[in-house]
Protein backbone atom coordinates (compact mmCIF):
# COMPACT_ATOMS: atom_id res chain seq x y z
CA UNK A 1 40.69 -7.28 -25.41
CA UNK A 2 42.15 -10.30 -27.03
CA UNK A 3 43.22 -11.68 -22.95
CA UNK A 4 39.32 -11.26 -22.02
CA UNK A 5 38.29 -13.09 -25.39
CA UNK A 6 41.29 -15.54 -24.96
CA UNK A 7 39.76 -15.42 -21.30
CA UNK A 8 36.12 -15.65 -22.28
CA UNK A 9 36.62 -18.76 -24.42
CA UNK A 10 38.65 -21.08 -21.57
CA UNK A 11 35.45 -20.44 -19.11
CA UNK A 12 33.11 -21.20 -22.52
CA UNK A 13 34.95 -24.68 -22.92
CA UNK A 14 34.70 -25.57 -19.13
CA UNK A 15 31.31 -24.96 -19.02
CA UNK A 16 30.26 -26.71 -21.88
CA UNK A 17 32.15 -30.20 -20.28
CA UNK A 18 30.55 -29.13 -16.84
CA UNK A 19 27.51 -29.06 -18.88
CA UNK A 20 28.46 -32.82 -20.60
CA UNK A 21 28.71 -34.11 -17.68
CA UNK A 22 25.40 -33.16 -15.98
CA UNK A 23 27.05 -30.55 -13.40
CA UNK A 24 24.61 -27.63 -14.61
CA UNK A 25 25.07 -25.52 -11.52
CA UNK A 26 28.44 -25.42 -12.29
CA UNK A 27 27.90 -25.06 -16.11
CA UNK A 28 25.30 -21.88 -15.48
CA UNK A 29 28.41 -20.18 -13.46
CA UNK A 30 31.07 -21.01 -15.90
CA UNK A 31 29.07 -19.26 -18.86
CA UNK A 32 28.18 -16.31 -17.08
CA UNK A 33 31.85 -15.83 -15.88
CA UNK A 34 32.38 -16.17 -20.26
CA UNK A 35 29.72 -13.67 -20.92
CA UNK A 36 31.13 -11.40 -18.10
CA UNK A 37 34.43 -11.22 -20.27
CA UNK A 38 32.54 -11.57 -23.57
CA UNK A 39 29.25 -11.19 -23.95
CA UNK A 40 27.27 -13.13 -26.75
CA UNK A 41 23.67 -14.60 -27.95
CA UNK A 42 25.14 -18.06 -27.90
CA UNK A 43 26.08 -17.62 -24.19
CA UNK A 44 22.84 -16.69 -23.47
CA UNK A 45 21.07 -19.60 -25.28
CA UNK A 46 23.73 -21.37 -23.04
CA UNK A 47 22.43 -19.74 -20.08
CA UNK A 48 19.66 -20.42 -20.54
CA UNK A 49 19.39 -24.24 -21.03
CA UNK A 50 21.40 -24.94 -18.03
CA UNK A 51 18.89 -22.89 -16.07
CA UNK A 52 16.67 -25.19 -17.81
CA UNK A 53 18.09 -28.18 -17.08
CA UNK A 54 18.24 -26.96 -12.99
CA UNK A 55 14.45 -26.31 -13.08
CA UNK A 56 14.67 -22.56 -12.34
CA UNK A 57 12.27 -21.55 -14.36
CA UNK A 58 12.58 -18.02 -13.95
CA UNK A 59 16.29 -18.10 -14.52
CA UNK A 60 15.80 -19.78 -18.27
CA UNK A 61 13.45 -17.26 -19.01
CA UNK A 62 15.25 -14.04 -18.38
CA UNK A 63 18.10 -15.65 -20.67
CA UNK A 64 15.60 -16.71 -23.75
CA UNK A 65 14.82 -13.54 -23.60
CA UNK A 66 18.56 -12.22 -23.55
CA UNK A 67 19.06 -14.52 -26.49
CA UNK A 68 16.32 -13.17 -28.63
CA UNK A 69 17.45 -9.36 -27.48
CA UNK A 70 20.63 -9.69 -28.58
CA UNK A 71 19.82 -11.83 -31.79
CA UNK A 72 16.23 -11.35 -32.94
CA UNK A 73 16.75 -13.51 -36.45
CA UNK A 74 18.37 -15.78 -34.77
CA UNK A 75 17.56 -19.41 -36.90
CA UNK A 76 15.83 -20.75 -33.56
CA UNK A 77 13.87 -18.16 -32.43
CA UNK A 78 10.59 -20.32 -33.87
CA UNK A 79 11.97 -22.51 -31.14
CA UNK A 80 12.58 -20.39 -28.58
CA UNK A 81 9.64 -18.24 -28.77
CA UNK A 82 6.82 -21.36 -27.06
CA UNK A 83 9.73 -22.24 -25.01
CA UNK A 84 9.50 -18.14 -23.51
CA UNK A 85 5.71 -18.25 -23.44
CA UNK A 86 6.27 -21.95 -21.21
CA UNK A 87 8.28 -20.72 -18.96
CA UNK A 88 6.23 -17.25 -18.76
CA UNK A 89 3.24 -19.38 -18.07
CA UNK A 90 5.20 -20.96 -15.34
CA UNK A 91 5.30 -17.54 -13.63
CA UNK A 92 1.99 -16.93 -14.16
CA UNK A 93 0.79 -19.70 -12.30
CA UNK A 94 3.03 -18.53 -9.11
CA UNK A 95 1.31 -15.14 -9.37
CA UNK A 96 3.84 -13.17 -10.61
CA UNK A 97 5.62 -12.25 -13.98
CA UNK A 98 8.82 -11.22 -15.39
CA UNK A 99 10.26 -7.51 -16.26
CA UNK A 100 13.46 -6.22 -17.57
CA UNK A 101 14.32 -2.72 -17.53
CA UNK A 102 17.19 -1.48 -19.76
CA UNK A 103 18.31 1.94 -19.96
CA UNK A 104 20.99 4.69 -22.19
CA UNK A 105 23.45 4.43 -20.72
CA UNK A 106 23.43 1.49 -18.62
CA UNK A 107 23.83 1.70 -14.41
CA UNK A 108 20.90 3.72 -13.39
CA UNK A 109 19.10 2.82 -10.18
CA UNK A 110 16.26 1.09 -10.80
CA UNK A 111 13.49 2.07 -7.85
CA UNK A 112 9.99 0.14 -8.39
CA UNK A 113 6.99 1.11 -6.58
CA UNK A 114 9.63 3.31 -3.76
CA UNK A 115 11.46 0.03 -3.64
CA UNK A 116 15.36 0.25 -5.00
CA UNK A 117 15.88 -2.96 -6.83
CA UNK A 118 19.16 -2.92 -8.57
CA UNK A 119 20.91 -1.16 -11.17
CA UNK A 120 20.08 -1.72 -15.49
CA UNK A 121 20.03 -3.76 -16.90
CA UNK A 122 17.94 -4.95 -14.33
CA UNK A 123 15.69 -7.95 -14.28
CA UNK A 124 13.21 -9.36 -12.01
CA UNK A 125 10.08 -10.49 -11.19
CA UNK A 126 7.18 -8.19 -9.75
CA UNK A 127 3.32 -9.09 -9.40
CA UNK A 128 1.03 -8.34 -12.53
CA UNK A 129 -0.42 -4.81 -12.97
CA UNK A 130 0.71 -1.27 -12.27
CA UNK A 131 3.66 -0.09 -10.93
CA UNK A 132 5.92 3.11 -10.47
CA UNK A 133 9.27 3.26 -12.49
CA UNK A 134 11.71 5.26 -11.35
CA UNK A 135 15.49 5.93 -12.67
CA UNK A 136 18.20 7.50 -11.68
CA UNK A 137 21.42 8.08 -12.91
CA UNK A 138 24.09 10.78 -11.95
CA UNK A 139 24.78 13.50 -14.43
CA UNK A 140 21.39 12.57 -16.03
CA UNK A 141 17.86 13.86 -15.19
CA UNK A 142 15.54 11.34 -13.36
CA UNK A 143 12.80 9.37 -15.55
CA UNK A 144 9.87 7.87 -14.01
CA UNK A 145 7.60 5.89 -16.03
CA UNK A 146 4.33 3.46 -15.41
CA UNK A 147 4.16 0.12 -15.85
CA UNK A 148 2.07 -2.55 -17.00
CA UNK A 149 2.73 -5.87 -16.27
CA UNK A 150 0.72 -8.48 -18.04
CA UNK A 151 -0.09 -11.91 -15.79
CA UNK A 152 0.95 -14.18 -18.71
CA UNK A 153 3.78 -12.19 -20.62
CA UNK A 154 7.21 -10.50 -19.85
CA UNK A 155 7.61 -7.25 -20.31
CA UNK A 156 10.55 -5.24 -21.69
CA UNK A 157 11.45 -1.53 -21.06
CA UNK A 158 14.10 0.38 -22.09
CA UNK A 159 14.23 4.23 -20.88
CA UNK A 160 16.65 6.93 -22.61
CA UNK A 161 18.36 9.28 -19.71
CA UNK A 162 18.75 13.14 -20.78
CA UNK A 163 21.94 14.43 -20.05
CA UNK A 164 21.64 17.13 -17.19
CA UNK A 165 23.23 20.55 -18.27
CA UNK A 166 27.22 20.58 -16.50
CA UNK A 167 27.09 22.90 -13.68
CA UNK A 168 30.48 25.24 -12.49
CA UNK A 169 30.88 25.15 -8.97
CA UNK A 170 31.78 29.07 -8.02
CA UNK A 171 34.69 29.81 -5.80
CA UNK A 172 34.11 33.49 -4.04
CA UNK A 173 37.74 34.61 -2.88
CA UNK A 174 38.73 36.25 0.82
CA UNK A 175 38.56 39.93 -0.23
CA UNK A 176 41.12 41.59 1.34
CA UNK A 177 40.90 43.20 4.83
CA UNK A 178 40.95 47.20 5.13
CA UNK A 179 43.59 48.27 6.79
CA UNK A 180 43.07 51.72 9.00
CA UNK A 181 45.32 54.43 8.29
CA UNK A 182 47.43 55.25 11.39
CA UNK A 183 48.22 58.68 12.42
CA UNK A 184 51.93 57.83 12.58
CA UNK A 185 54.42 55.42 11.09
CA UNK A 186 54.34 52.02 12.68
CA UNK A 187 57.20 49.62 12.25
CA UNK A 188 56.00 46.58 10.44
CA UNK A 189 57.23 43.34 9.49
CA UNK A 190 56.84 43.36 6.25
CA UNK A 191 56.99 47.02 4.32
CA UNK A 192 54.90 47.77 1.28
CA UNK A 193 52.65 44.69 2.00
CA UNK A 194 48.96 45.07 1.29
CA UNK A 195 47.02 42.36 1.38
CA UNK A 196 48.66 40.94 4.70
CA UNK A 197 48.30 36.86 5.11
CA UNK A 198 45.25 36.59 3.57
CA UNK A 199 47.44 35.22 0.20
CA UNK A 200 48.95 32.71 2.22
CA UNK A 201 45.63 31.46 4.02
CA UNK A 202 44.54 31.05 0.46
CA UNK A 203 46.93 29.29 -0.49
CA UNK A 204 46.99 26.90 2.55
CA UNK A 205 42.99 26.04 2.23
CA UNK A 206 43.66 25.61 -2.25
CA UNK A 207 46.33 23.00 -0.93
CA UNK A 208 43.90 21.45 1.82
CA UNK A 209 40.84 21.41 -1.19
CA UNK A 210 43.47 20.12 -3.40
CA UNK A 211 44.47 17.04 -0.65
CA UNK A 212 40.69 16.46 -0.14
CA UNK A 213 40.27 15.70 -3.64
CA UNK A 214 43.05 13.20 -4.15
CA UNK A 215 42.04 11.34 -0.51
CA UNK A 216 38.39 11.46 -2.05
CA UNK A 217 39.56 10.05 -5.42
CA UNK A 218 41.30 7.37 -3.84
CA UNK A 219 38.48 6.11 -1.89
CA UNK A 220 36.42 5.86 -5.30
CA UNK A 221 38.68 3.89 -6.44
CA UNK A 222 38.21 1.54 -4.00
CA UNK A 223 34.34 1.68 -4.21
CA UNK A 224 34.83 0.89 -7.65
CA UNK A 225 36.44 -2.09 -7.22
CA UNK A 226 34.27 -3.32 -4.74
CA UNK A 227 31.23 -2.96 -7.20
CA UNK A 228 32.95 -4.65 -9.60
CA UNK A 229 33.65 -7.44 -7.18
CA UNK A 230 29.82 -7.57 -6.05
CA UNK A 231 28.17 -10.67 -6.24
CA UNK A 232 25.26 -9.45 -6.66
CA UNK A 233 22.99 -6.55 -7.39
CA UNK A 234 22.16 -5.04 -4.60
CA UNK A 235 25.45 -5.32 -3.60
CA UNK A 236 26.82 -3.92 -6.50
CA UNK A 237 24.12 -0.85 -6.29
CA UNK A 238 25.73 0.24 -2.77
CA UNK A 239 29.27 0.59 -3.69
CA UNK A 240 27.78 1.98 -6.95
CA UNK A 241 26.15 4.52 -4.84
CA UNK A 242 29.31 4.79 -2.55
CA UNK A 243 31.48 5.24 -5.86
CA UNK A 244 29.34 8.07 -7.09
CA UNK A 245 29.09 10.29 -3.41
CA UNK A 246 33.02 10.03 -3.45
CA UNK A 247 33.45 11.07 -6.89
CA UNK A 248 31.58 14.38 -6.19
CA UNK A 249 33.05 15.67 -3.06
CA UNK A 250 36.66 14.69 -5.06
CA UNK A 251 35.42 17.16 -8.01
CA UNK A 252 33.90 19.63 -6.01
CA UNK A 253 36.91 19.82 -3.73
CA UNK A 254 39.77 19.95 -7.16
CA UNK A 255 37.60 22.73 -8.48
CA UNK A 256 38.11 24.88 -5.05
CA UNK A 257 41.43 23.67 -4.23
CA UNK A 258 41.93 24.79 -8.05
CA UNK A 259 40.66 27.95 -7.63
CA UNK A 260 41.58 29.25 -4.33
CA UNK A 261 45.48 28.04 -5.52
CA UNK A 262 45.15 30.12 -8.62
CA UNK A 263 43.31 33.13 -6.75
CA UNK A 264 46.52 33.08 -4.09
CA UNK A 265 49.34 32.80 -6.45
CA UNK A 266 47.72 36.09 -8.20
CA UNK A 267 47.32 37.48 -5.01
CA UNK A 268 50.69 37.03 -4.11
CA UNK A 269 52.02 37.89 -7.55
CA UNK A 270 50.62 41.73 -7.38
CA UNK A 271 50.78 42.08 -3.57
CA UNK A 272 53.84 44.15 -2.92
CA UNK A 273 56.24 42.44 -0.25
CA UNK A 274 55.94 38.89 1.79
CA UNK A 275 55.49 37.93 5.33
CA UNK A 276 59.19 38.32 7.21
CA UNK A 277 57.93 34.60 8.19
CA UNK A 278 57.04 31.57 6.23
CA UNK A 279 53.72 30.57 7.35
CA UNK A 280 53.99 26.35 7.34
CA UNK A 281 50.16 25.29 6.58
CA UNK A 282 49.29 21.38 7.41
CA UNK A 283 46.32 19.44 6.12
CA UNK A 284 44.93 15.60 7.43
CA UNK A 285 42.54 13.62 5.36
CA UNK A 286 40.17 11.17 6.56
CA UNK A 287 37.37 9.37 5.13
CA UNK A 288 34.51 12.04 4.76
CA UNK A 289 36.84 14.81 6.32
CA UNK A 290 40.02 16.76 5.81
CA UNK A 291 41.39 19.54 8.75
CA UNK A 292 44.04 21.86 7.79
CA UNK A 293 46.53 23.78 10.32
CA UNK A 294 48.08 27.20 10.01
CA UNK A 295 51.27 28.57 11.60
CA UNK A 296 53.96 31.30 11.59
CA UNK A 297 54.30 34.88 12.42
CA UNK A 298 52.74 37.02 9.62
């Protein structure tokens, strides 16, 4: 914490001299890289001013209004404030207006009008009116909402996610095969054996869920990174949505790996005898598939 403050405040300092000395561009990147690491009002009022100062009207605006989010008494806002209703003006007269939707927790997929736009907190501009707001986050239940989008002022939105109920994913073991009674004694391999291979066949495909599952958790990982390397929204919304697909096929596969490995080693444990062969099982991962291979005499 204290290397991302320590961090925070070097890319502060450099912006502020960028901003001296009239590079603004360069000042608007150098105190979002600071409020990256650290986030804070006075960034934003930062922000904001160099957007200013570059003309981008739309840019300064979403970053007033960051500043008065995140510090409503601020001792300025009577200055702020007509600089917000300028720049929402400004908007105005291009036929469009400003809209930031925030959300609890933070990451959902923001979808306006059937169009995805980016993740919260999300801001952007859309034309005045009505529109369709839809979120969704994973784990939580979907929330759709309707907007109304005034021509002259920006609108702010914040949407609480409900937690969806955990669901158990259910393993159904390989019962085990009947075996006919033979009208004389046949010599077997194994003597006193009663559930045959199917143990060992369990235990192979627990160890190929298993492998699945730590190939799967590996590739989130990189996903991960990759979204956190994004330079920008949508960008960040794909790996996002990347991370998320990976991260349930690597739970769903450790819960049946888990299972079928415990419901083997049980089987095993009360079945009388073993194969008079080691069956040798093999398993191959790939991104989006694993294959397993079985062999031995059983």
């Amino acid at each position: 914490m204290e290397q991302r403050r320590a961090a925070a405040k070097t890319k502060y300092q450099q912006g502020a001299e960028a901003y001296s000395a009239g590079r603004f561009k360069d000042a608007v990147d150098l105190f979002l890289a600071a409020d990256q690491l650290s986030p804070s009002a006075p960034l934003s009022f930062n922000i904001a001013r160099a957007y200013e100062k570059l003309g981008d009207d739309s840019g300064a605006l979403r970053w007033y209004r960051d500043y008065l989010r995140r510090n409503p008494d601020a001792s300025n806002a009577d200055t702020v404030r007509p600089l917000i209703a300028t720049l929402a003006e400004s908007l105005h007269k291009k036929g469009v207006q400003q809209v930031t939707v925030l959300s609890t927790p933070a990451g959902a997929t923001v979808t306006v009008d059937d169009r995805p736009m980016g993740v919260t907190p999300w801001t952007g501009e859309l034309p005045p009116g009505e529109h369709r707001l839809l979120l969704n986050l994973r784990g939580y239940t979907d929330a759709e909402k309707n907007l109304s989008l005034a021509p002259d002022q920006p609108l702010d939105t914040n949407v609480h996610l409900e937690q969806q109920a955990p669901t158990s994913v259910q393993v159904v073991a390989p019962a085990p095969a009947a075996a006919p009674l033979p009208a004389a004694p046949i010599a077997s391999d194994s003597q006193g054996k009663k559930l045959g291979i199917v143990p060992w066949v369990t235990l192979a495909a627990g160890t190929v869920a298993t492998g699945c599952a730590l190939t799967f958790e590996i590739l989130r990982r990189s996903a991960e990174s990759d979204a956190k390397a994004a330079d920008n929204q949508l960008e960040y919304y794909e790996h996002l949505q990347t991370e998320q697909s990976r991260q349930t096929a690597a739970r769903v596969f450790l819960g049946t790996g888990g299972a079928l490995l415990l419901t083997g080693g049980l089987m095993l444990l009360f079945d009388k005898g073993t194969p008079a062969r080691p069956v040798s099982a093999g398993l191959v991962c790939i991104p989006g598939a694993c294959n397993a291979t079985a062999q031995g005499k059983f």
